[in-house]
N, C-alpha and C. Protein backbone atom coordinates (compact mmCIF):
# COMPACT_ATOMS: atom_id res chain seq x y z
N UNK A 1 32.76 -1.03 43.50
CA UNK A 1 33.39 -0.37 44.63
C UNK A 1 34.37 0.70 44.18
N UNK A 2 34.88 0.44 43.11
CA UNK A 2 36.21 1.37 42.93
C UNK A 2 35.57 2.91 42.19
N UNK A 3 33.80 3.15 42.01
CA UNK A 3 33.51 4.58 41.70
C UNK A 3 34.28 5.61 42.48
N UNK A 4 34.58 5.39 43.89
CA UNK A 4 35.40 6.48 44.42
C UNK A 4 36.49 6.16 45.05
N UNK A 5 36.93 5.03 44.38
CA UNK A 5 38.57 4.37 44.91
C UNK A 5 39.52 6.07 44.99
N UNK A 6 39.96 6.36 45.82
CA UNK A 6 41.43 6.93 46.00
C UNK A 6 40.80 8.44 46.73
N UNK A 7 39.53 8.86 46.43
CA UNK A 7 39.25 9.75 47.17
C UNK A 7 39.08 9.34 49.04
N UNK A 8 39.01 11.00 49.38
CA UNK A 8 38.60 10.85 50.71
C UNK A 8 37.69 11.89 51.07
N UNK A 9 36.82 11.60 51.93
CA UNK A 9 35.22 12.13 52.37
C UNK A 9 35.66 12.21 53.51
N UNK A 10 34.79 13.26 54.00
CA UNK A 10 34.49 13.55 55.31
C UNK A 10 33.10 14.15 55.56
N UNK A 11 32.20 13.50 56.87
CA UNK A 11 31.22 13.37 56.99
C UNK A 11 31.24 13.74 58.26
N UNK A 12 29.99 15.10 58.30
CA UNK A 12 30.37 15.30 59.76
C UNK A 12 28.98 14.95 60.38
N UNK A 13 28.99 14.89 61.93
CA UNK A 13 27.56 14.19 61.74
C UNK A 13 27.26 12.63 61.13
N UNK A 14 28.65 11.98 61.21
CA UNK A 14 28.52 10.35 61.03
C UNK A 14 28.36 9.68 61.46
N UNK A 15 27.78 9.97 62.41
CA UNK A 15 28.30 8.25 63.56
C UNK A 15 27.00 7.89 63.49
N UNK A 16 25.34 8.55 63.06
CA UNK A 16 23.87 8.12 63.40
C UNK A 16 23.10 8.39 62.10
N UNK A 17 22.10 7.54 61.70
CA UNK A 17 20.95 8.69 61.29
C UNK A 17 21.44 8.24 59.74
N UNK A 18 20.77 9.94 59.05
CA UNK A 18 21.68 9.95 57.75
C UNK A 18 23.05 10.18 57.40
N UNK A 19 23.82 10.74 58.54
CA UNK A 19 25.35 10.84 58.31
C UNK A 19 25.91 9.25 58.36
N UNK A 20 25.65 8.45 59.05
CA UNK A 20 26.33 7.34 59.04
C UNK A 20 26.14 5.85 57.61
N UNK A 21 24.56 6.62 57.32
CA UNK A 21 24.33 5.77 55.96
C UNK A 21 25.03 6.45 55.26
N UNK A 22 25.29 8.12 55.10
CA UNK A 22 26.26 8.31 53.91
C UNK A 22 27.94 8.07 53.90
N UNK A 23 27.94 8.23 55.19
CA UNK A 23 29.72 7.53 55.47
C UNK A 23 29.73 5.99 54.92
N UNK A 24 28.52 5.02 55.20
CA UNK A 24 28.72 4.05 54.95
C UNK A 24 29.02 3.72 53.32
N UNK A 25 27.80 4.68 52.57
CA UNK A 25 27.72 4.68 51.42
C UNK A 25 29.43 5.17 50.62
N UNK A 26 29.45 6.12 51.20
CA UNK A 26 30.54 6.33 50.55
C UNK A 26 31.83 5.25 50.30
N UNK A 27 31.57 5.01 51.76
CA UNK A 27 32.92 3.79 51.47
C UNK A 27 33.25 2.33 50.90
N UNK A 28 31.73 1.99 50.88
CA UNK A 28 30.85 1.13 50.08
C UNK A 28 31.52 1.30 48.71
N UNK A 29 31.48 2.48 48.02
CA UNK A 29 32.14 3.14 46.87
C UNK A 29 33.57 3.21 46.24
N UNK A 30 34.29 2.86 47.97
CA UNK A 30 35.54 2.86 48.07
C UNK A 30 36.29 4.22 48.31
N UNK A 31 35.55 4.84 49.04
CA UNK A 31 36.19 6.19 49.52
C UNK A 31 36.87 6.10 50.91
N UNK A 32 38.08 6.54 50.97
CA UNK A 32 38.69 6.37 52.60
C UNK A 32 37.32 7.75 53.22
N UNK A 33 36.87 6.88 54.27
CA UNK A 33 36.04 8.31 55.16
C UNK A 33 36.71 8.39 56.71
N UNK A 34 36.14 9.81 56.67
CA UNK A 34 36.50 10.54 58.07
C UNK A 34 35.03 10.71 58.64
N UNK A 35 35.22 10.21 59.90
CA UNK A 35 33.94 10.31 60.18
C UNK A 35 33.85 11.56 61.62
N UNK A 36 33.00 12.21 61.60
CA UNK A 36 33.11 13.60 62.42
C UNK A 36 32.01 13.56 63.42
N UNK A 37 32.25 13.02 64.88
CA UNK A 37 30.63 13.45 66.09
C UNK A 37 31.31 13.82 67.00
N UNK A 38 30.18 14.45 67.93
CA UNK A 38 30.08 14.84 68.91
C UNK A 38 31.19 14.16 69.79
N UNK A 39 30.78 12.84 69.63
CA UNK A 39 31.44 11.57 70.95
C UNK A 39 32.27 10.51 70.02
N UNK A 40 33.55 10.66 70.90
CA UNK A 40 34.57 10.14 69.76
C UNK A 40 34.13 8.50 70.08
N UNK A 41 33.34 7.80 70.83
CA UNK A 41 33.03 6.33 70.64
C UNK A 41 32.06 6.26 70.07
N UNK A 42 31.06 6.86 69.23
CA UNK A 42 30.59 6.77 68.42
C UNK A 42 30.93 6.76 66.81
N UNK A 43 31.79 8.09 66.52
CA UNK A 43 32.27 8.04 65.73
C UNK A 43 32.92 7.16 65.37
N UNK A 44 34.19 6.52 66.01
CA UNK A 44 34.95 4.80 65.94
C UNK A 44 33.95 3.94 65.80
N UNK A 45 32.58 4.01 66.52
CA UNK A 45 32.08 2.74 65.98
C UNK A 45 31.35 2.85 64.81
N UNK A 46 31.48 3.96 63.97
CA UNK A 46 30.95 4.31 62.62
C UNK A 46 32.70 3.74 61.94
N UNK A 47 33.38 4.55 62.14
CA UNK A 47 34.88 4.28 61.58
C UNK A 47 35.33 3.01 61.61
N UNK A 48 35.21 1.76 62.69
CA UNK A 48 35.18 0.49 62.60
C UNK A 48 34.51 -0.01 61.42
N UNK A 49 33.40 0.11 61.33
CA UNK A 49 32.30 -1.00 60.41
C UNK A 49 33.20 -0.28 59.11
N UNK A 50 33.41 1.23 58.63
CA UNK A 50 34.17 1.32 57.15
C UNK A 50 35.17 1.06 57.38
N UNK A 51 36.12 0.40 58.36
CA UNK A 51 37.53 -0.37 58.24
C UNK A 51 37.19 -2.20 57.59
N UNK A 52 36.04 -2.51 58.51
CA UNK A 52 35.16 -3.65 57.67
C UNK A 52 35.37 -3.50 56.63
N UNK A 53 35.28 -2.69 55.73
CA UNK A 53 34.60 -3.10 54.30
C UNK A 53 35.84 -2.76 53.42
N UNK A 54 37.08 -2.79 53.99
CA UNK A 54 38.28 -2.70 53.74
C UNK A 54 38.66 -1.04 53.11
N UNK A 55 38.30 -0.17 53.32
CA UNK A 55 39.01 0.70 53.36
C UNK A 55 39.18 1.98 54.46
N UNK A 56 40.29 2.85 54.15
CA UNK A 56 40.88 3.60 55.31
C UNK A 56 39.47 4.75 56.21
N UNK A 57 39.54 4.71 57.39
CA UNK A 57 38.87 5.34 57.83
C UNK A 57 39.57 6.16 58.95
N UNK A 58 39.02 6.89 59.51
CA UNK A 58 39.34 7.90 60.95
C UNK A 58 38.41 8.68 61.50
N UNK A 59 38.46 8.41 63.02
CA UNK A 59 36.88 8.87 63.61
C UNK A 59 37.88 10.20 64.55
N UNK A 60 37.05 11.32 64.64
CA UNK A 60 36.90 12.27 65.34
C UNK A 60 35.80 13.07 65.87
N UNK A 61 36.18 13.12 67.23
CA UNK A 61 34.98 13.64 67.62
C UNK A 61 35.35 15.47 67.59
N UNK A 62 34.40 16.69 67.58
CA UNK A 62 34.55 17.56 67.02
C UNK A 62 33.04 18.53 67.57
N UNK A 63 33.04 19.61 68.05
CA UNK A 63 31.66 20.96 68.04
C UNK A 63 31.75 21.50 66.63
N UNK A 64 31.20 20.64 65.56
CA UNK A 64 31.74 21.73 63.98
C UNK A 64 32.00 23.01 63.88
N UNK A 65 30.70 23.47 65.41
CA UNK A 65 30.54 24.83 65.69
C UNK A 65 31.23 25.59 65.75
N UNK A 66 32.47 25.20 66.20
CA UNK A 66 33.47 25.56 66.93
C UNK A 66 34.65 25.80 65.97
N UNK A 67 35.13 27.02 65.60
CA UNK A 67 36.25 26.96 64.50
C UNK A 67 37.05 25.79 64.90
N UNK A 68 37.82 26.25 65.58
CA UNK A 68 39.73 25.60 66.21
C UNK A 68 38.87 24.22 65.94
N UNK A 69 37.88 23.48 67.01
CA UNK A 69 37.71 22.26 66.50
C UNK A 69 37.65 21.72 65.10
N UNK A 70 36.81 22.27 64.59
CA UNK A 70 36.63 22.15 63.19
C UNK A 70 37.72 22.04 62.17
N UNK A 71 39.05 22.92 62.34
CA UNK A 71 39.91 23.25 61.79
C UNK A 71 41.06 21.69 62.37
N UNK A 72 40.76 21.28 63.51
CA UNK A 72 41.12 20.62 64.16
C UNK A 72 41.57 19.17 63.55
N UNK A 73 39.69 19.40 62.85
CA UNK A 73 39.59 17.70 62.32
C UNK A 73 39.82 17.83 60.84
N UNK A 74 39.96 19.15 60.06
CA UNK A 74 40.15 18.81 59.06
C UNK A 74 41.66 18.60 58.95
N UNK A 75 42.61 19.41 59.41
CA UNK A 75 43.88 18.81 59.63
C UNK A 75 44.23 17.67 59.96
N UNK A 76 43.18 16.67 60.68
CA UNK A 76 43.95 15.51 61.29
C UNK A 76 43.34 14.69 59.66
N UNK A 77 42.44 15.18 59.10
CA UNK A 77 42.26 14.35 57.88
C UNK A 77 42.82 14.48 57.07
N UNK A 78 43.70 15.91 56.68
CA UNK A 78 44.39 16.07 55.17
C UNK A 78 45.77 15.46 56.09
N UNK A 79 46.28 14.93 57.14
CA UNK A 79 47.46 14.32 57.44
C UNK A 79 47.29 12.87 57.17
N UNK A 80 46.58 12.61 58.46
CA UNK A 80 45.99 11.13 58.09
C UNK A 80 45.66 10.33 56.77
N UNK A 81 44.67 10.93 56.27
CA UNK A 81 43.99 10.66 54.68
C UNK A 81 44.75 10.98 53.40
N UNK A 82 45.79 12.23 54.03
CA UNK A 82 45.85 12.46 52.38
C UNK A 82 45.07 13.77 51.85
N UNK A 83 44.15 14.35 52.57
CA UNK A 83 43.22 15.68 51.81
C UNK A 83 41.75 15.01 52.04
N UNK A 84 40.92 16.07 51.42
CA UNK A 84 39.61 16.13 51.51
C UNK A 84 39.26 15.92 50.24
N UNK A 85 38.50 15.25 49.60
CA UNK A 85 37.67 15.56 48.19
C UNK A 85 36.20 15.84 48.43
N UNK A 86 35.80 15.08 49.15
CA UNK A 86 34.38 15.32 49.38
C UNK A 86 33.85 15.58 51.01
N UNK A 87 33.08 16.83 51.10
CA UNK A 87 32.68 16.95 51.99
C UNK A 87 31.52 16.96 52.15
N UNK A 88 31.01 16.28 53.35
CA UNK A 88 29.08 16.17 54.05
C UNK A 88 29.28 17.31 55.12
N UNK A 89 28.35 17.70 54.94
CA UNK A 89 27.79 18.52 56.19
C UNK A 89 26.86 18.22 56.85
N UNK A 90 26.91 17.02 57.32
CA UNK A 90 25.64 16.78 57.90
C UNK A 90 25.05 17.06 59.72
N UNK A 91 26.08 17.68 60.40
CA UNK A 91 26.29 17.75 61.44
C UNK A 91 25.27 19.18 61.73
């Protein structure tokens, strides 16, 4: 678990699919993840299951499309989290 102890990921496009196996993966790893959809109860219920597996998570919902949003969620993650190390684009 501790290959990516102390980093933090963000995955946009997490909450389904392949974004949510790689949020999972990551944290699996021990990465705090941010998880980034459309619909912020999705995203939480991606961000729940990596609070499961004991480490830090945070769900936002977000249009990536959309600068201000976008800019939105990466701020609430370098506050929240601590910064970005790894980013998905999967959105």
């Amino acid at each position: 678990m501790a290959e990516l102890e102390g980093k933090v990921a963000l995955v946009t496009g997490g909450s389904r699919g392949i974004g949510r196996a790689i949020a999972l993966r990551l944290a699996q790893d021990g990465a705090a993840v941010a998880v980034c959809a459309r619909t912020e109860g999705t995203a939480q219920k991606t961000a729940d299951e990596i609070s499961a597996l004991g480490v830090r998570s945070l769900a936002r919902s977000a249009d990536v499309s959309d600068m201000e949003q976008a800019a939105s969620v990466v701020d609430a993650v370098v506050t929240e989290l601590g910064g970005i190390d790894i980013l998905v684009n999967n959105a």
